[in-house]
C-alpha atoms as a PDB file:
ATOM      1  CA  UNK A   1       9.755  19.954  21.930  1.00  0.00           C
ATOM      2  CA  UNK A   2       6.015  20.747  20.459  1.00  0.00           C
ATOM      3  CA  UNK A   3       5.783  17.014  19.565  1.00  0.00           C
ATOM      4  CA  UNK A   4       6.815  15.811  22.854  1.00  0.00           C
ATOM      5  CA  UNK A   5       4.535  18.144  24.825  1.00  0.00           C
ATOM      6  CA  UNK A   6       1.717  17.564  22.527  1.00  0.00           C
ATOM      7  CA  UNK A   7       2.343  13.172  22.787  1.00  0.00           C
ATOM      8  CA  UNK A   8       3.532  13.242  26.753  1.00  0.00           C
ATOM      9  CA  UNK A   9       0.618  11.080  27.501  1.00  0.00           C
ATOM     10  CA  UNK A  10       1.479   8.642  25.053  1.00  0.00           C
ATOM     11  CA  UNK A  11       5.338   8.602  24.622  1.00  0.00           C
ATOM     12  CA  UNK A  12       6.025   9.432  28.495  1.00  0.00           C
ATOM     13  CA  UNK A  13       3.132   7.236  30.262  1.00  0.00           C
ATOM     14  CA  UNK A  14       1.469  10.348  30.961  1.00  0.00           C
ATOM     15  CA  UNK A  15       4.119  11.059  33.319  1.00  0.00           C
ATOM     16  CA  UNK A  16       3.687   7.741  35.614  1.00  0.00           C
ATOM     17  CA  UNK A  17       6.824   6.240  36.135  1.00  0.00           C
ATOM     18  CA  UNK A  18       8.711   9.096  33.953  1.00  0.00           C
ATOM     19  CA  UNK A  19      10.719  11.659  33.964  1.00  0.00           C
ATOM     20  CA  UNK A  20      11.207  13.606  30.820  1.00  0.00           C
ATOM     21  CA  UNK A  21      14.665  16.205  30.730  1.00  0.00           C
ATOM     22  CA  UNK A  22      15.222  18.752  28.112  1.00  0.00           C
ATOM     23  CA  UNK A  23      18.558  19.739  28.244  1.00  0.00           C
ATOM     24  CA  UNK A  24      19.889  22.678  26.153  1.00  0.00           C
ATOM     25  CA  UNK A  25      23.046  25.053  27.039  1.00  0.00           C
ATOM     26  CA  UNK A  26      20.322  27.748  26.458  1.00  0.00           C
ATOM     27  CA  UNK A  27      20.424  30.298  29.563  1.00  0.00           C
ATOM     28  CA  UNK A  28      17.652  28.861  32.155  1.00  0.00           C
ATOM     29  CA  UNK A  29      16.116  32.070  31.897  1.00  0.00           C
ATOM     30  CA  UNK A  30      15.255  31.815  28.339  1.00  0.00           C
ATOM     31  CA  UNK A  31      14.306  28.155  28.907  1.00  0.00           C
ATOM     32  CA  UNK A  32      12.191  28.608  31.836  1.00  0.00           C
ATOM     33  CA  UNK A  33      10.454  31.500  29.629  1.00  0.00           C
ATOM     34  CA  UNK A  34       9.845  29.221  27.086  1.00  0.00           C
ATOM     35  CA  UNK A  35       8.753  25.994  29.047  1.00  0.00           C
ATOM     36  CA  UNK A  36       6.336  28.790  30.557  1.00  0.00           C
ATOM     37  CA  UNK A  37       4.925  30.379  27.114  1.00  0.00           C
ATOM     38  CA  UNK A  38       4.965  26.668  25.422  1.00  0.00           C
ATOM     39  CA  UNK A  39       3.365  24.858  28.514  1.00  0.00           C
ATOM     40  CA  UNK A  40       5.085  22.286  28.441  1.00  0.00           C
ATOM     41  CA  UNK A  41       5.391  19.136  30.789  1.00  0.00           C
ATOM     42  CA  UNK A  42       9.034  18.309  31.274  1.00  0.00           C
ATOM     43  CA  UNK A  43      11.513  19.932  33.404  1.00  0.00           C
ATOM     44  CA  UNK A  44      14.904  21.929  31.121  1.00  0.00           C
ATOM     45  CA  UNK A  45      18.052  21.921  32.414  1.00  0.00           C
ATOM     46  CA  UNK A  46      20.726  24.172  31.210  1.00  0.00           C
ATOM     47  CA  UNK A  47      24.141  23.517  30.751  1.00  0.00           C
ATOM     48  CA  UNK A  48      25.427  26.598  29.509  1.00  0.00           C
ATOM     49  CA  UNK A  49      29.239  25.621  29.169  1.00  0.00           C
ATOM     50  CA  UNK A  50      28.325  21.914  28.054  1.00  0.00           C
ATOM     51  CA  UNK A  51      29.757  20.017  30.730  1.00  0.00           C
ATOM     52  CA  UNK A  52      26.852  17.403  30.786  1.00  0.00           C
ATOM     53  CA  UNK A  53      26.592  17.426  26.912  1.00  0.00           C
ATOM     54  CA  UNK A  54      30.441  16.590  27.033  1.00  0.00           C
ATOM     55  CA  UNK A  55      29.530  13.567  29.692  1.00  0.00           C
ATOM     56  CA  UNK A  56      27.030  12.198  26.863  1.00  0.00           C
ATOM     57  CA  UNK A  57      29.746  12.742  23.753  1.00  0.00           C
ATOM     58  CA  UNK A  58      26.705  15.285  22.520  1.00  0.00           C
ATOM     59  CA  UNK A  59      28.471  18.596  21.995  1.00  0.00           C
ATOM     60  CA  UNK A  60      29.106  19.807  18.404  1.00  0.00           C
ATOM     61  CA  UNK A  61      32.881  20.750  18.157  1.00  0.00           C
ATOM     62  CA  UNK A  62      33.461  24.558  18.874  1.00  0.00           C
ATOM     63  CA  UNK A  63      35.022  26.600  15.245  1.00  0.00           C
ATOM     64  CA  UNK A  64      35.930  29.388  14.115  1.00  0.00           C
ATOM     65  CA  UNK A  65      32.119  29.819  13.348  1.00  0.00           C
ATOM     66  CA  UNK A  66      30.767  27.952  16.003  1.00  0.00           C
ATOM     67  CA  UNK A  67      31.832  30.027  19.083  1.00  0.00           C
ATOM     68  CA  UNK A  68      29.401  28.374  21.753  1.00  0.00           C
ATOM     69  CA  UNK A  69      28.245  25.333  23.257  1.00  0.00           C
ATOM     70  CA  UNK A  70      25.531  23.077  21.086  1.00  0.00           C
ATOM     71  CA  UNK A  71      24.099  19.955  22.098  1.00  0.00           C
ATOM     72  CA  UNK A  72      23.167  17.786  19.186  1.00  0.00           C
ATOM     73  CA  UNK A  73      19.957  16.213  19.252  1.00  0.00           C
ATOM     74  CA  UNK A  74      20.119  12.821  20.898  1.00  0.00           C
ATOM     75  CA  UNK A  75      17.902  11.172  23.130  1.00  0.00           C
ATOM     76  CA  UNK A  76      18.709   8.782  25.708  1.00  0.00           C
ATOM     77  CA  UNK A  77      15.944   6.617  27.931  1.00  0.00           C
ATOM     78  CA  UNK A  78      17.165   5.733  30.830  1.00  0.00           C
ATOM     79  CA  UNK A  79      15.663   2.797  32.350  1.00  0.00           C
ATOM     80  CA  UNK A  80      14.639   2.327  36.492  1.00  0.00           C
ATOM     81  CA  UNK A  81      17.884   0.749  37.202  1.00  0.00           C
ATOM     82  CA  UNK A  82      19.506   3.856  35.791  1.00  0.00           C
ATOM     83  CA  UNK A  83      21.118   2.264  33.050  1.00  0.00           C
ATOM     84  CA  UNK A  84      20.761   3.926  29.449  1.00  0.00           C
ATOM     85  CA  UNK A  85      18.495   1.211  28.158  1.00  0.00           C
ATOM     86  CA  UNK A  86      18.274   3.122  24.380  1.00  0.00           C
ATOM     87  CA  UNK A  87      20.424   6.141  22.559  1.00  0.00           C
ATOM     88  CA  UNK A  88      18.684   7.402  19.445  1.00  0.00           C
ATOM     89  CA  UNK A  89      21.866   9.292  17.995  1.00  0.00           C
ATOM     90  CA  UNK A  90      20.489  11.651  16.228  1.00  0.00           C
ATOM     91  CA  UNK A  91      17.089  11.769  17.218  1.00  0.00           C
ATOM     92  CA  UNK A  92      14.879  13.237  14.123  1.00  0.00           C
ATOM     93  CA  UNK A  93      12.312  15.073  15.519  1.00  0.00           C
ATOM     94  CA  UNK A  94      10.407  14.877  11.346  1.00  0.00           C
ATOM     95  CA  UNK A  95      10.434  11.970  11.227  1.00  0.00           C
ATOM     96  CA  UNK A  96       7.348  10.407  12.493  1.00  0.00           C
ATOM     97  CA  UNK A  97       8.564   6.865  12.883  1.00  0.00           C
ATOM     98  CA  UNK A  98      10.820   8.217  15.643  1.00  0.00           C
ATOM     99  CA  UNK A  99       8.412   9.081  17.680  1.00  0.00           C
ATOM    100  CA  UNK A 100       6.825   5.284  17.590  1.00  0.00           C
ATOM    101  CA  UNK A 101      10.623   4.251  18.232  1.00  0.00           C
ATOM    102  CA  UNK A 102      10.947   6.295  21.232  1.00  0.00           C
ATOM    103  CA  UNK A 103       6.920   5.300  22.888  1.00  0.00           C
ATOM    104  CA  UNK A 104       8.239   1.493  22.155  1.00  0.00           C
ATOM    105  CA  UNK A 105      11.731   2.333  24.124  1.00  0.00           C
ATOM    106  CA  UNK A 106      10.274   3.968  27.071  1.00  0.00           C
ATOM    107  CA  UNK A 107       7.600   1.118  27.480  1.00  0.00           C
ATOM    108  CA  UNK A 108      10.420  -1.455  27.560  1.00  0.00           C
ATOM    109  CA  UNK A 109      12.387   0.426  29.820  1.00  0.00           C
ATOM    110  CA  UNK A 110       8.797   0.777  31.895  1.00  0.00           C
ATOM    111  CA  UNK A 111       8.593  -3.201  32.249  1.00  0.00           C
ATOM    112  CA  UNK A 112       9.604  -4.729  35.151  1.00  0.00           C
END
């Protein structure tokens, strides 16, 4: 989330024409804590028992060892007619490259 808040104005159009979603099953206490302390520009969600991480097929499956809800790392633009225009499955947040891949994705789904 560092490298998105500290390339919003590039990857995210500075915000024009963007909305950028984090969404964790994190309590939105600890995420609204967080967004707070980090300053960061895009709004959390939380989805505590996973119900929109099971709409997106994003949810690690719950073991023996993993008791509660984890969204894998995936990131979806979603163009202006609402359509998912790209799915970077998983997205790999060290990899630099990725983040070139994701400013090119969100300027096509920008375009008229």
């Amino acid at each position: 989330m560092e490298a998105y808040r500290d390339q919003y104005a590039k990857l995210f159009n500075d915000g024009k024409g963007v909305t950028v979603l984090g969404i964790s099953a994190d309590a939105d206490t600890v995420q609204a804590d967080w967004a707070r302390d980090e300053h960061f520009p895009v709004t959390f969600v939380s989805d505590p028992d996973g119900t929109v991480g099971k709409l997106y097929d994003v949810m690690y499956p719950l073991t023996a060892q993993l008791r509660s809800p984890i969204e894998k790392r995936v990131l979806f633009v979603i163009g202006k007619d609402g359509v998912i225009s790209y799915v970077m499955n998983p997205f790999k947040e060290m990899v630099g490259d990725s983040y070139t891949e994701l400013g090119d994705a969100v300027a096509k789904a920008l375009k008229p």
